[in-house]
N, C-alpha and C. Protein backbone atom coordinates (compact mmCIF):
# COMPACT_ATOMS: atom_id res chain seq x y z
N UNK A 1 -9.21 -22.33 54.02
CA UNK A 1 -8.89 -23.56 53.33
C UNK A 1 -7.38 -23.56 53.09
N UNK A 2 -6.50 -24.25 53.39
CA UNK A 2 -5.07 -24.45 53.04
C UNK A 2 -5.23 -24.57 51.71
N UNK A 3 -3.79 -24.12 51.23
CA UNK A 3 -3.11 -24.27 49.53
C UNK A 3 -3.63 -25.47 49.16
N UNK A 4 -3.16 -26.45 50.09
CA UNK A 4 -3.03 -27.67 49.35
C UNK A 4 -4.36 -28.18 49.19
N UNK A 5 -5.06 -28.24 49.79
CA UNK A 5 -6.74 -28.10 49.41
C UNK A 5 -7.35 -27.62 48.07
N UNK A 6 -6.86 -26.50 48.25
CA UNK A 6 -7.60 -25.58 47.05
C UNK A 6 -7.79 -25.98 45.94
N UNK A 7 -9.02 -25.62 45.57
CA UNK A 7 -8.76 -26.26 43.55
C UNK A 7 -7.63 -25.36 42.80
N UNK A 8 -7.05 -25.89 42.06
CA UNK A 8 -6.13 -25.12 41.23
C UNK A 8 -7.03 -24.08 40.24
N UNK A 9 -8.11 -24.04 39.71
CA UNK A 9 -8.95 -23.77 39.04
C UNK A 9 -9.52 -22.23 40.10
N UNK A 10 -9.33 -22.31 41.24
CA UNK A 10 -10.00 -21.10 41.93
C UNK A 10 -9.23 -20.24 41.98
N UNK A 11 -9.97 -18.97 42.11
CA UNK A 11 -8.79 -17.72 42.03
C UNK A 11 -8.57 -17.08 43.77
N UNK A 12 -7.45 -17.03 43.20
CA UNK A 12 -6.55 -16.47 45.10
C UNK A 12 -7.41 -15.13 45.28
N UNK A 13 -7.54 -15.30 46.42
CA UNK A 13 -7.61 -13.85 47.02
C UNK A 13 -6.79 -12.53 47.44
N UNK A 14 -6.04 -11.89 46.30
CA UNK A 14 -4.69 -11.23 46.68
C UNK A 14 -5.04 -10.26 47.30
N UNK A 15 -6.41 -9.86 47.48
CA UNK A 15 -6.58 -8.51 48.05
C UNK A 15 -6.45 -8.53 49.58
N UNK A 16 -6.96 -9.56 49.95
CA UNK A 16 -7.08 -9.84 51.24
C UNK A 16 -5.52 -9.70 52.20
N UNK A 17 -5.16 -9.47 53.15
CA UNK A 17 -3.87 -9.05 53.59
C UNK A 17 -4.17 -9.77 55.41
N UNK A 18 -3.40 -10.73 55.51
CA UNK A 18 -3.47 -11.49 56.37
C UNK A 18 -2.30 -11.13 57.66
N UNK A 19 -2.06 -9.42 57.75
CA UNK A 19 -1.95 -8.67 58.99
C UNK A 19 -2.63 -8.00 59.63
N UNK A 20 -4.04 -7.80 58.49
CA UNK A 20 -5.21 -7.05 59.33
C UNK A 20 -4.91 -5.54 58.88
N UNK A 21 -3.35 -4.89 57.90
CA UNK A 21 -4.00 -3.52 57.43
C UNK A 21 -4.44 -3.29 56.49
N UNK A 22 -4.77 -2.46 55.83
CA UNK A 22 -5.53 -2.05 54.82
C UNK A 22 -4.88 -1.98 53.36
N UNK A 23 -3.44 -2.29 53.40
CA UNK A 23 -3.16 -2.58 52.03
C UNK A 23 -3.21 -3.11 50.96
N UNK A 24 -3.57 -2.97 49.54
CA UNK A 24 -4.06 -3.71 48.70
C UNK A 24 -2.77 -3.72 47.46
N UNK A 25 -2.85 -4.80 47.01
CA UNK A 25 -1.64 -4.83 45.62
C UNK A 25 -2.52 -5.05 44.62
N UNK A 26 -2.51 -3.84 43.87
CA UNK A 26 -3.45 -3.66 42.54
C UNK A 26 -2.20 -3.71 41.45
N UNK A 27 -2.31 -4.70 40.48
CA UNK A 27 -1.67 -4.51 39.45
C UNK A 27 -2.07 -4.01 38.16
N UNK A 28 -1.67 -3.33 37.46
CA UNK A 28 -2.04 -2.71 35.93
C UNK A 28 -1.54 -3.37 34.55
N UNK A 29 -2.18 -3.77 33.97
CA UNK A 29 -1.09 -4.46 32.57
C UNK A 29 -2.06 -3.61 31.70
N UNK A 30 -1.32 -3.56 30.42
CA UNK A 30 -1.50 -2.52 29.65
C UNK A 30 -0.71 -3.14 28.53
N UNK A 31 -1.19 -3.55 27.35
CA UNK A 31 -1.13 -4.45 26.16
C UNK A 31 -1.33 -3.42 24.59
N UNK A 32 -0.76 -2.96 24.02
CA UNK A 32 -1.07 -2.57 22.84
C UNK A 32 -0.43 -3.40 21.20
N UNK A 33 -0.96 -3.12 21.14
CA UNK A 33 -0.56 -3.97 19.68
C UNK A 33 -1.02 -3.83 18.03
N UNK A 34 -0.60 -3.59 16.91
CA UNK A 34 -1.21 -3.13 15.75
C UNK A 34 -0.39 -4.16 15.13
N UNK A 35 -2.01 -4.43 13.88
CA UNK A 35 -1.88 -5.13 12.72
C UNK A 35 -1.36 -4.18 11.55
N UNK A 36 -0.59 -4.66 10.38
CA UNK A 36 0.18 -4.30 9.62
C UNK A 36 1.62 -3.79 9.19
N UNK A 37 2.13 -2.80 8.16
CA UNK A 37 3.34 -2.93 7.88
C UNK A 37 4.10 -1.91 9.00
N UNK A 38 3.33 -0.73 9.53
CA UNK A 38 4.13 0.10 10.10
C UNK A 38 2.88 0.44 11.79
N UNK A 39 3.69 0.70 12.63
CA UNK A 39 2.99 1.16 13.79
C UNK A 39 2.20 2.34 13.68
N UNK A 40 1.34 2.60 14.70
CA UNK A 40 0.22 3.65 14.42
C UNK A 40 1.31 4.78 14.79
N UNK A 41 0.76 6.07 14.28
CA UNK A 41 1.55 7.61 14.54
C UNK A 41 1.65 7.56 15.74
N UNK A 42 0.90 7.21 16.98
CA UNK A 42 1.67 7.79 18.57
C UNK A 42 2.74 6.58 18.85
N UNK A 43 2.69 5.51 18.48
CA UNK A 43 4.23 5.04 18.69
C UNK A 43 5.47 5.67 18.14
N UNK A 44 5.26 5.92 16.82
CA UNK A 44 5.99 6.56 15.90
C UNK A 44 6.62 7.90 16.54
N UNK A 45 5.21 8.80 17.35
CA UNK A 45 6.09 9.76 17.86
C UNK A 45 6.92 9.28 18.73
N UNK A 46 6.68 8.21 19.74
CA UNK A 46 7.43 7.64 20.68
C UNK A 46 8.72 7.45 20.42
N UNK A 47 9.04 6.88 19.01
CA UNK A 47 10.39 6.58 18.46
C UNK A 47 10.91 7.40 18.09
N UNK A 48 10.36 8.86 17.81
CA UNK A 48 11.13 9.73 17.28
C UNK A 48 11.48 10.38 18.96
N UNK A 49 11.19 9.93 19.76
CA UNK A 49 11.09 11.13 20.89
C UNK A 49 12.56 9.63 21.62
N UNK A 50 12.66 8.66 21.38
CA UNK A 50 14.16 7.65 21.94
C UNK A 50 15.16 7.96 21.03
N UNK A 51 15.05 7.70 19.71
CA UNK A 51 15.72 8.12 18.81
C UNK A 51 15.53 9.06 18.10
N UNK A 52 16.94 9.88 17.55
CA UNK A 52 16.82 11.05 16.37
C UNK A 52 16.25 10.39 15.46
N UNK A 53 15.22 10.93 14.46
CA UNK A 53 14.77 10.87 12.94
C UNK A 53 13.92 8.89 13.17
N UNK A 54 13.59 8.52 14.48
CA UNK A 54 13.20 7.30 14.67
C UNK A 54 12.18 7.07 13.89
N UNK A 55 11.01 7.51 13.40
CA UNK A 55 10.07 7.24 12.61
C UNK A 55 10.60 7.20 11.20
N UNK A 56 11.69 8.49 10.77
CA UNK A 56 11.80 8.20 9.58
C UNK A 56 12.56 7.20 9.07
N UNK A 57 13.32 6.45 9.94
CA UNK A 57 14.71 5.46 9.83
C UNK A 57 13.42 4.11 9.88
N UNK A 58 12.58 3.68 10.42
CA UNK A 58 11.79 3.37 10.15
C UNK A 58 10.89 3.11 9.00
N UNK A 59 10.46 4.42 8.48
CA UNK A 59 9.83 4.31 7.06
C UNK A 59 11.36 3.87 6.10
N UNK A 60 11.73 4.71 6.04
CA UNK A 60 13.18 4.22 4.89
C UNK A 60 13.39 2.77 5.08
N UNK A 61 13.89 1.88 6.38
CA UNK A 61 13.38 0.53 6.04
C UNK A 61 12.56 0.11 5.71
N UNK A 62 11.55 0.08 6.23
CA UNK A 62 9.95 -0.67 5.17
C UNK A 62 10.08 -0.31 4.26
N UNK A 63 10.30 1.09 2.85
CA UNK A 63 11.17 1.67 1.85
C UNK A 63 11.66 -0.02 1.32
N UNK A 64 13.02 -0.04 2.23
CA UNK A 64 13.68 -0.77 1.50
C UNK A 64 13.34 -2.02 1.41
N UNK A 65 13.26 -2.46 1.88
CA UNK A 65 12.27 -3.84 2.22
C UNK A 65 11.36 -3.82 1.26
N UNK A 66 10.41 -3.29 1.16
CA UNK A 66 9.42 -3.85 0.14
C UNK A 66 10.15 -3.52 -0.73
N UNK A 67 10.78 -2.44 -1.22
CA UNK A 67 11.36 -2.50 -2.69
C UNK A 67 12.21 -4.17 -2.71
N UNK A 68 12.66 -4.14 -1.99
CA UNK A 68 13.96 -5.75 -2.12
C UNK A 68 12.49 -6.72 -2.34
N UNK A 69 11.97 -7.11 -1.65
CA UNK A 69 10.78 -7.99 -1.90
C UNK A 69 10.43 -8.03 -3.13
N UNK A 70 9.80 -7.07 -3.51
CA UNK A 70 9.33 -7.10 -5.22
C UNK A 70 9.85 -6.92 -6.12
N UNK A 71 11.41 -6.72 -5.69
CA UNK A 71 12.45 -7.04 -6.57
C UNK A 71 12.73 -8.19 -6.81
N UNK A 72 12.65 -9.29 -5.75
CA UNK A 72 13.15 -10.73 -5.64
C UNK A 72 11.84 -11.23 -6.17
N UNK A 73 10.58 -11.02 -5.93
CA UNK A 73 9.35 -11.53 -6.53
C UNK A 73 9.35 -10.82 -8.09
N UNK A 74 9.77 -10.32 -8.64
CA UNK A 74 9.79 -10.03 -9.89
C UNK A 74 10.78 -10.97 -10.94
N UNK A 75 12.16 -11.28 -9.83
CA UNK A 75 13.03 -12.28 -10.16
C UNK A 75 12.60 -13.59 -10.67
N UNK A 76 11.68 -13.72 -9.25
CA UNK A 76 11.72 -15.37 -9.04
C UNK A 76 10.66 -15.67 -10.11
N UNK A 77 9.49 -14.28 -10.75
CA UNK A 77 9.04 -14.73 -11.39
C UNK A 77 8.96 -15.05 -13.04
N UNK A 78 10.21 -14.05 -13.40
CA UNK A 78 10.97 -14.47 -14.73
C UNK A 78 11.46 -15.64 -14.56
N UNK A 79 12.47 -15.88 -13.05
CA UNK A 79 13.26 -17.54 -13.93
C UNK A 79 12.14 -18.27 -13.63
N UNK A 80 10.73 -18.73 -13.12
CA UNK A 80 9.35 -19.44 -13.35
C UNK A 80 9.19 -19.53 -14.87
N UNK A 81 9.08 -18.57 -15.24
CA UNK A 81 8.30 -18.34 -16.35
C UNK A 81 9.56 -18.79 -17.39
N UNK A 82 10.70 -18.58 -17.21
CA UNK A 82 11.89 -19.09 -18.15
C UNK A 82 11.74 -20.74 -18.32
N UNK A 83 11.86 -21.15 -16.90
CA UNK A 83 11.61 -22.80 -16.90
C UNK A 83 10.42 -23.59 -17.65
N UNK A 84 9.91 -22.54 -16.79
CA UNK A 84 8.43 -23.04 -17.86
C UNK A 84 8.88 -23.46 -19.14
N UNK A 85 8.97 -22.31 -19.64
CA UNK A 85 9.21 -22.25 -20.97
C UNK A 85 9.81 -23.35 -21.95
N UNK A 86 10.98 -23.76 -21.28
CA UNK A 86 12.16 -24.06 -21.82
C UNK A 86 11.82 -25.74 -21.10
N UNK A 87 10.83 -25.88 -20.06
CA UNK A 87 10.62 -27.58 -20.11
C UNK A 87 9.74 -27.26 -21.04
N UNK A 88 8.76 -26.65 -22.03
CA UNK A 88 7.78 -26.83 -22.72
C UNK A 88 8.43 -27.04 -24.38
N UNK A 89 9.56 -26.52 -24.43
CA UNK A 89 10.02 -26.54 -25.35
C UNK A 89 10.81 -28.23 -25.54
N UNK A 90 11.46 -28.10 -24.53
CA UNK A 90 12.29 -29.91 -24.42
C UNK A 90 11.27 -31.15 -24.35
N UNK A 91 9.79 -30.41 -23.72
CA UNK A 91 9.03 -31.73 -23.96
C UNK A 91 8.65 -31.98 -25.59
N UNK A 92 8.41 -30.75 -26.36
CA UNK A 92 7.75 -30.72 -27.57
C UNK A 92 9.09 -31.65 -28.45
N UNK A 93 10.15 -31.42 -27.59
CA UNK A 93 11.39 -31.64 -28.92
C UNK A 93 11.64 -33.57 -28.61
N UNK A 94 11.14 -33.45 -27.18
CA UNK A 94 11.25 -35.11 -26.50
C UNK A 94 10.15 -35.94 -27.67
N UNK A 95 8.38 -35.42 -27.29
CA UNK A 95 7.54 -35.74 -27.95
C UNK A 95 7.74 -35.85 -29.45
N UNK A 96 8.26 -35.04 -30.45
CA UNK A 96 8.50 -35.19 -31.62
C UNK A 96 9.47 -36.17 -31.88
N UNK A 97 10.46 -36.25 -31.33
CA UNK A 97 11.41 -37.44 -31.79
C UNK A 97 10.93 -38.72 -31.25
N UNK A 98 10.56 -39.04 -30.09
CA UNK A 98 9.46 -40.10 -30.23
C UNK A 98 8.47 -40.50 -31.33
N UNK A 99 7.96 -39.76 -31.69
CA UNK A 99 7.51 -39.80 -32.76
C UNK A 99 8.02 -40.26 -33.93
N UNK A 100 9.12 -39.10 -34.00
CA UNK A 100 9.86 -39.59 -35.18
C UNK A 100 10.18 -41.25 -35.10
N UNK A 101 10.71 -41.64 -34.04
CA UNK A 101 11.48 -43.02 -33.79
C UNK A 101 10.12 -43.84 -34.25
N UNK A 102 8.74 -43.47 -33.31
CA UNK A 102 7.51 -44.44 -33.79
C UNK A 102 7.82 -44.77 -35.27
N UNK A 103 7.79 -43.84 -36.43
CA UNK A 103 7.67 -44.01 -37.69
C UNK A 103 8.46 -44.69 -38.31
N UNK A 104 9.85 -44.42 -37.35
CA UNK A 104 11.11 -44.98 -38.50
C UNK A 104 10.51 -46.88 -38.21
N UNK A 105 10.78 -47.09 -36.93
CA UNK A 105 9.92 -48.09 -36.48
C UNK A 105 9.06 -48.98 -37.15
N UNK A 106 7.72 -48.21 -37.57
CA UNK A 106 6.84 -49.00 -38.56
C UNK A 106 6.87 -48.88 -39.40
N UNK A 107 7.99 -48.15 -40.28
CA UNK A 107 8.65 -48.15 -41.55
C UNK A 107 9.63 -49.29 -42.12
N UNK A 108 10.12 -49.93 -40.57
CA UNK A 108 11.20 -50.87 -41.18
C UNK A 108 10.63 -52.35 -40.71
N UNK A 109 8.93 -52.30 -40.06
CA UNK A 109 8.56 -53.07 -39.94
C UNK A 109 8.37 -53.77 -38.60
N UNK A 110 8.56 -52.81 -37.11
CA UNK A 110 8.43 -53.11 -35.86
C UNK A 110 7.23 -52.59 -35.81
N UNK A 111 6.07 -52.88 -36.04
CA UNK A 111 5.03 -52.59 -35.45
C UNK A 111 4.67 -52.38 -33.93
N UNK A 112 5.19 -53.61 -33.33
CA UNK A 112 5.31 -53.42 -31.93
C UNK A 112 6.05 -52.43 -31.20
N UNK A 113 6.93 -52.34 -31.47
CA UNK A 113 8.02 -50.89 -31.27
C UNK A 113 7.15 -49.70 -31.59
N UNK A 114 6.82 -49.75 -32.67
CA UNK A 114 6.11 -48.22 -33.07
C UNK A 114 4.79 -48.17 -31.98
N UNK A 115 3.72 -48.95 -32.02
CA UNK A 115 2.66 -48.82 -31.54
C UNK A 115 2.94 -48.98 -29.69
N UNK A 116 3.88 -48.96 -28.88
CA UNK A 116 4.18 -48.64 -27.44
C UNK A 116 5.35 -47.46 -27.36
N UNK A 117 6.55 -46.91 -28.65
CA UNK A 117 6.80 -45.84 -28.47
C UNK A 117 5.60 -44.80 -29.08
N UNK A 118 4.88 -45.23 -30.08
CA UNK A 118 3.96 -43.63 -30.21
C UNK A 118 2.80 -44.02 -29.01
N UNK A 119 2.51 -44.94 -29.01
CA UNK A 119 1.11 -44.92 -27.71
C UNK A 119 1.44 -44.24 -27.02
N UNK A 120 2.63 -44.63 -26.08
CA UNK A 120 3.69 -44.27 -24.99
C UNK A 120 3.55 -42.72 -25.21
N UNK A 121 3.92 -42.26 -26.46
CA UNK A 121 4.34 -40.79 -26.29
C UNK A 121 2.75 -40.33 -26.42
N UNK A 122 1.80 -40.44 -27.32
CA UNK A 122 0.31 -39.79 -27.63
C UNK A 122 -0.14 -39.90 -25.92
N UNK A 123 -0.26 -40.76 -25.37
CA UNK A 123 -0.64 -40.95 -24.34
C UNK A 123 -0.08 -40.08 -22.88
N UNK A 124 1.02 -39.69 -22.80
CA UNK A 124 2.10 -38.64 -21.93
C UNK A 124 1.27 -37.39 -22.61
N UNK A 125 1.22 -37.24 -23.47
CA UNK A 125 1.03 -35.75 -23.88
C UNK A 125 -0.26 -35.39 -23.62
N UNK A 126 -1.25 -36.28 -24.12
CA UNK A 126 -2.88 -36.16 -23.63
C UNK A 126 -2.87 -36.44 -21.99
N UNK A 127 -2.46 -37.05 -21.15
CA UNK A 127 -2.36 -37.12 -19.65
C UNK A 127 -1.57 -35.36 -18.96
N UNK A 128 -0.59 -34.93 -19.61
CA UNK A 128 -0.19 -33.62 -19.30
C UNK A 128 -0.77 -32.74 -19.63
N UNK A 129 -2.06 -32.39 -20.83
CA UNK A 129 -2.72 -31.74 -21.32
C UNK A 129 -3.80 -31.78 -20.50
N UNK A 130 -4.42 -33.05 -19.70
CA UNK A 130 -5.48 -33.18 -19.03
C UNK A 130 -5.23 -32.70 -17.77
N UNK A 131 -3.67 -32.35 -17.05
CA UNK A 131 -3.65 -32.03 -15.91
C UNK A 131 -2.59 -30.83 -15.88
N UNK A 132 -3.14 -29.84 -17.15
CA UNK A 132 -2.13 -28.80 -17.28
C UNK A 132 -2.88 -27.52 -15.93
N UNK A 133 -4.06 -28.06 -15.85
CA UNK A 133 -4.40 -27.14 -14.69
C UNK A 133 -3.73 -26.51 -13.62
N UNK A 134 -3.20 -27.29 -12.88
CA UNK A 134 -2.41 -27.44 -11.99
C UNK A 134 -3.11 -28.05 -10.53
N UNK A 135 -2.58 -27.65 -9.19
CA UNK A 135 -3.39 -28.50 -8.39
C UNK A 135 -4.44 -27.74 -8.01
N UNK A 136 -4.99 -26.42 -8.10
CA UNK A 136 -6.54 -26.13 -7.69
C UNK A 136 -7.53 -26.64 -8.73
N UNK A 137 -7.07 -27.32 -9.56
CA UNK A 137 -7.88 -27.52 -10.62
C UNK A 137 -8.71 -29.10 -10.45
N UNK A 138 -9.66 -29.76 -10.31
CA UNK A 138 -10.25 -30.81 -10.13
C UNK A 138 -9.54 -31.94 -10.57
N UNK A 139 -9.24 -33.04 -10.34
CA UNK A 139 -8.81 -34.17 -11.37
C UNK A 139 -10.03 -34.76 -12.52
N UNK A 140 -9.75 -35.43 -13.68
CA UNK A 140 -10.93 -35.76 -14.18
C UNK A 140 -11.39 -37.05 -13.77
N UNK A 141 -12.88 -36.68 -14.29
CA UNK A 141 -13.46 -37.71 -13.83
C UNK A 141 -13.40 -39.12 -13.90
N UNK A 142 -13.21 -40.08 -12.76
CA UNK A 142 -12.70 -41.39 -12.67
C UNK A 142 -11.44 -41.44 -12.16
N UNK A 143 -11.05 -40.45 -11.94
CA UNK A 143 -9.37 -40.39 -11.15
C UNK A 143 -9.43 -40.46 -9.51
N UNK A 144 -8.51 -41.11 -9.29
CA UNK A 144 -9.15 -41.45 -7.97
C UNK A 144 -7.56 -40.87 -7.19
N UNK A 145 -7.72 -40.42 -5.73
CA UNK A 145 -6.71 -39.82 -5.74
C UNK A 145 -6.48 -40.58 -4.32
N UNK A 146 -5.28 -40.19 -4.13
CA UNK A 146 -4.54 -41.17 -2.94
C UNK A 146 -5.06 -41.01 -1.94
C-alpha cells in the first residue's frame, strides 16, 4: 500500500527492511520518574557519583527551601491575622459612630436621618455576621447567588 494511502491511524512496519537483509531497528526508551520532595536513593547515588557531595548539596537545598517556605508562610500568616484584626477593630469604631450620629440625629429631631443611618449600620453588621463564614460556608437561606 503506498504512504499516501495509508490510514494515519495504522502502525508502520519498521521491522520489515525493504533490501531483503535481516536487519532490524529495535529501539529502547526507558522513563523513570518519582513523586515527591527528593529523588529515590539510586538517583541520589547517581549524583553523588557526577558531582562531589551531589546528594548532600541536594538535601541542604530542600533544607533550605522548606525552611524559607515556612518562614514566609509563618509571615504571611501574622500580617493575615494583623489585618484581620485591625479591619475588625475600624469596623467596630465605623459601626459605633454611626451609631453615635443615629442618636445625635433623633435627639435633635431627624428621625429620618437616624432611622436609615442606624438601619443602614444594624443592618451591615447583621449581613457581615451572617456571612462571617467565609466562602466554604453555605449562603443563607433565600440567597440566591449569581
Amino acid at each position: 500500500m503506498r504512504a499516501s494511502k495509508r490510514s494515519r491511524n495504522s502502525p508502520i512496519d519498521t521491522a520489515r527492511n525493504t533490501r531483503g537483509s535481516s536487519e532490524q531497528n529495535i529501539t529502547k526508551v526507558e522513563q523513570t520518574t518519582w513523586a515527591g520532595p527528593l529523588p529515590p536513593p539510586a538517583v541520589l547515588e547517581r549524583f553523588d557519583q557526577i558531582v562531589d557531595n551531589g546528594a548532600e548539596r541536594i538535601f541542604s537545598q530542600w533544607g533550605q527551601e522548606t525552611a524559607h517556605r515556612r518562614a514566609y508562610e509563618a509571615s504571611s500568616l501574622r500580617w493575615s491575622m494583623m489585618l484581620e484584626g485591625i479591619g475588625r477593630i475600624t469596623a467596630f469604631i465605623f459601626a459605633m459612630a454611626a451609631l453615635g450620629v443615629a442618636s445625635w440625629a433623633a435627639s435633635i429631631g431627624q428621625t429620618w436621618v437616624a432611622t436609615v443611618i442606624g438601619g443602614g449600620t444594624i443592618a451591615a453588621v447583621v449581613t457581615a455576621l451572617a456571612y462571617r463564614g467565609g466562602p466554604d460556608r453555605p449562603p443563607p437561606r433565600g440567597h440566591q447567588s449569581k
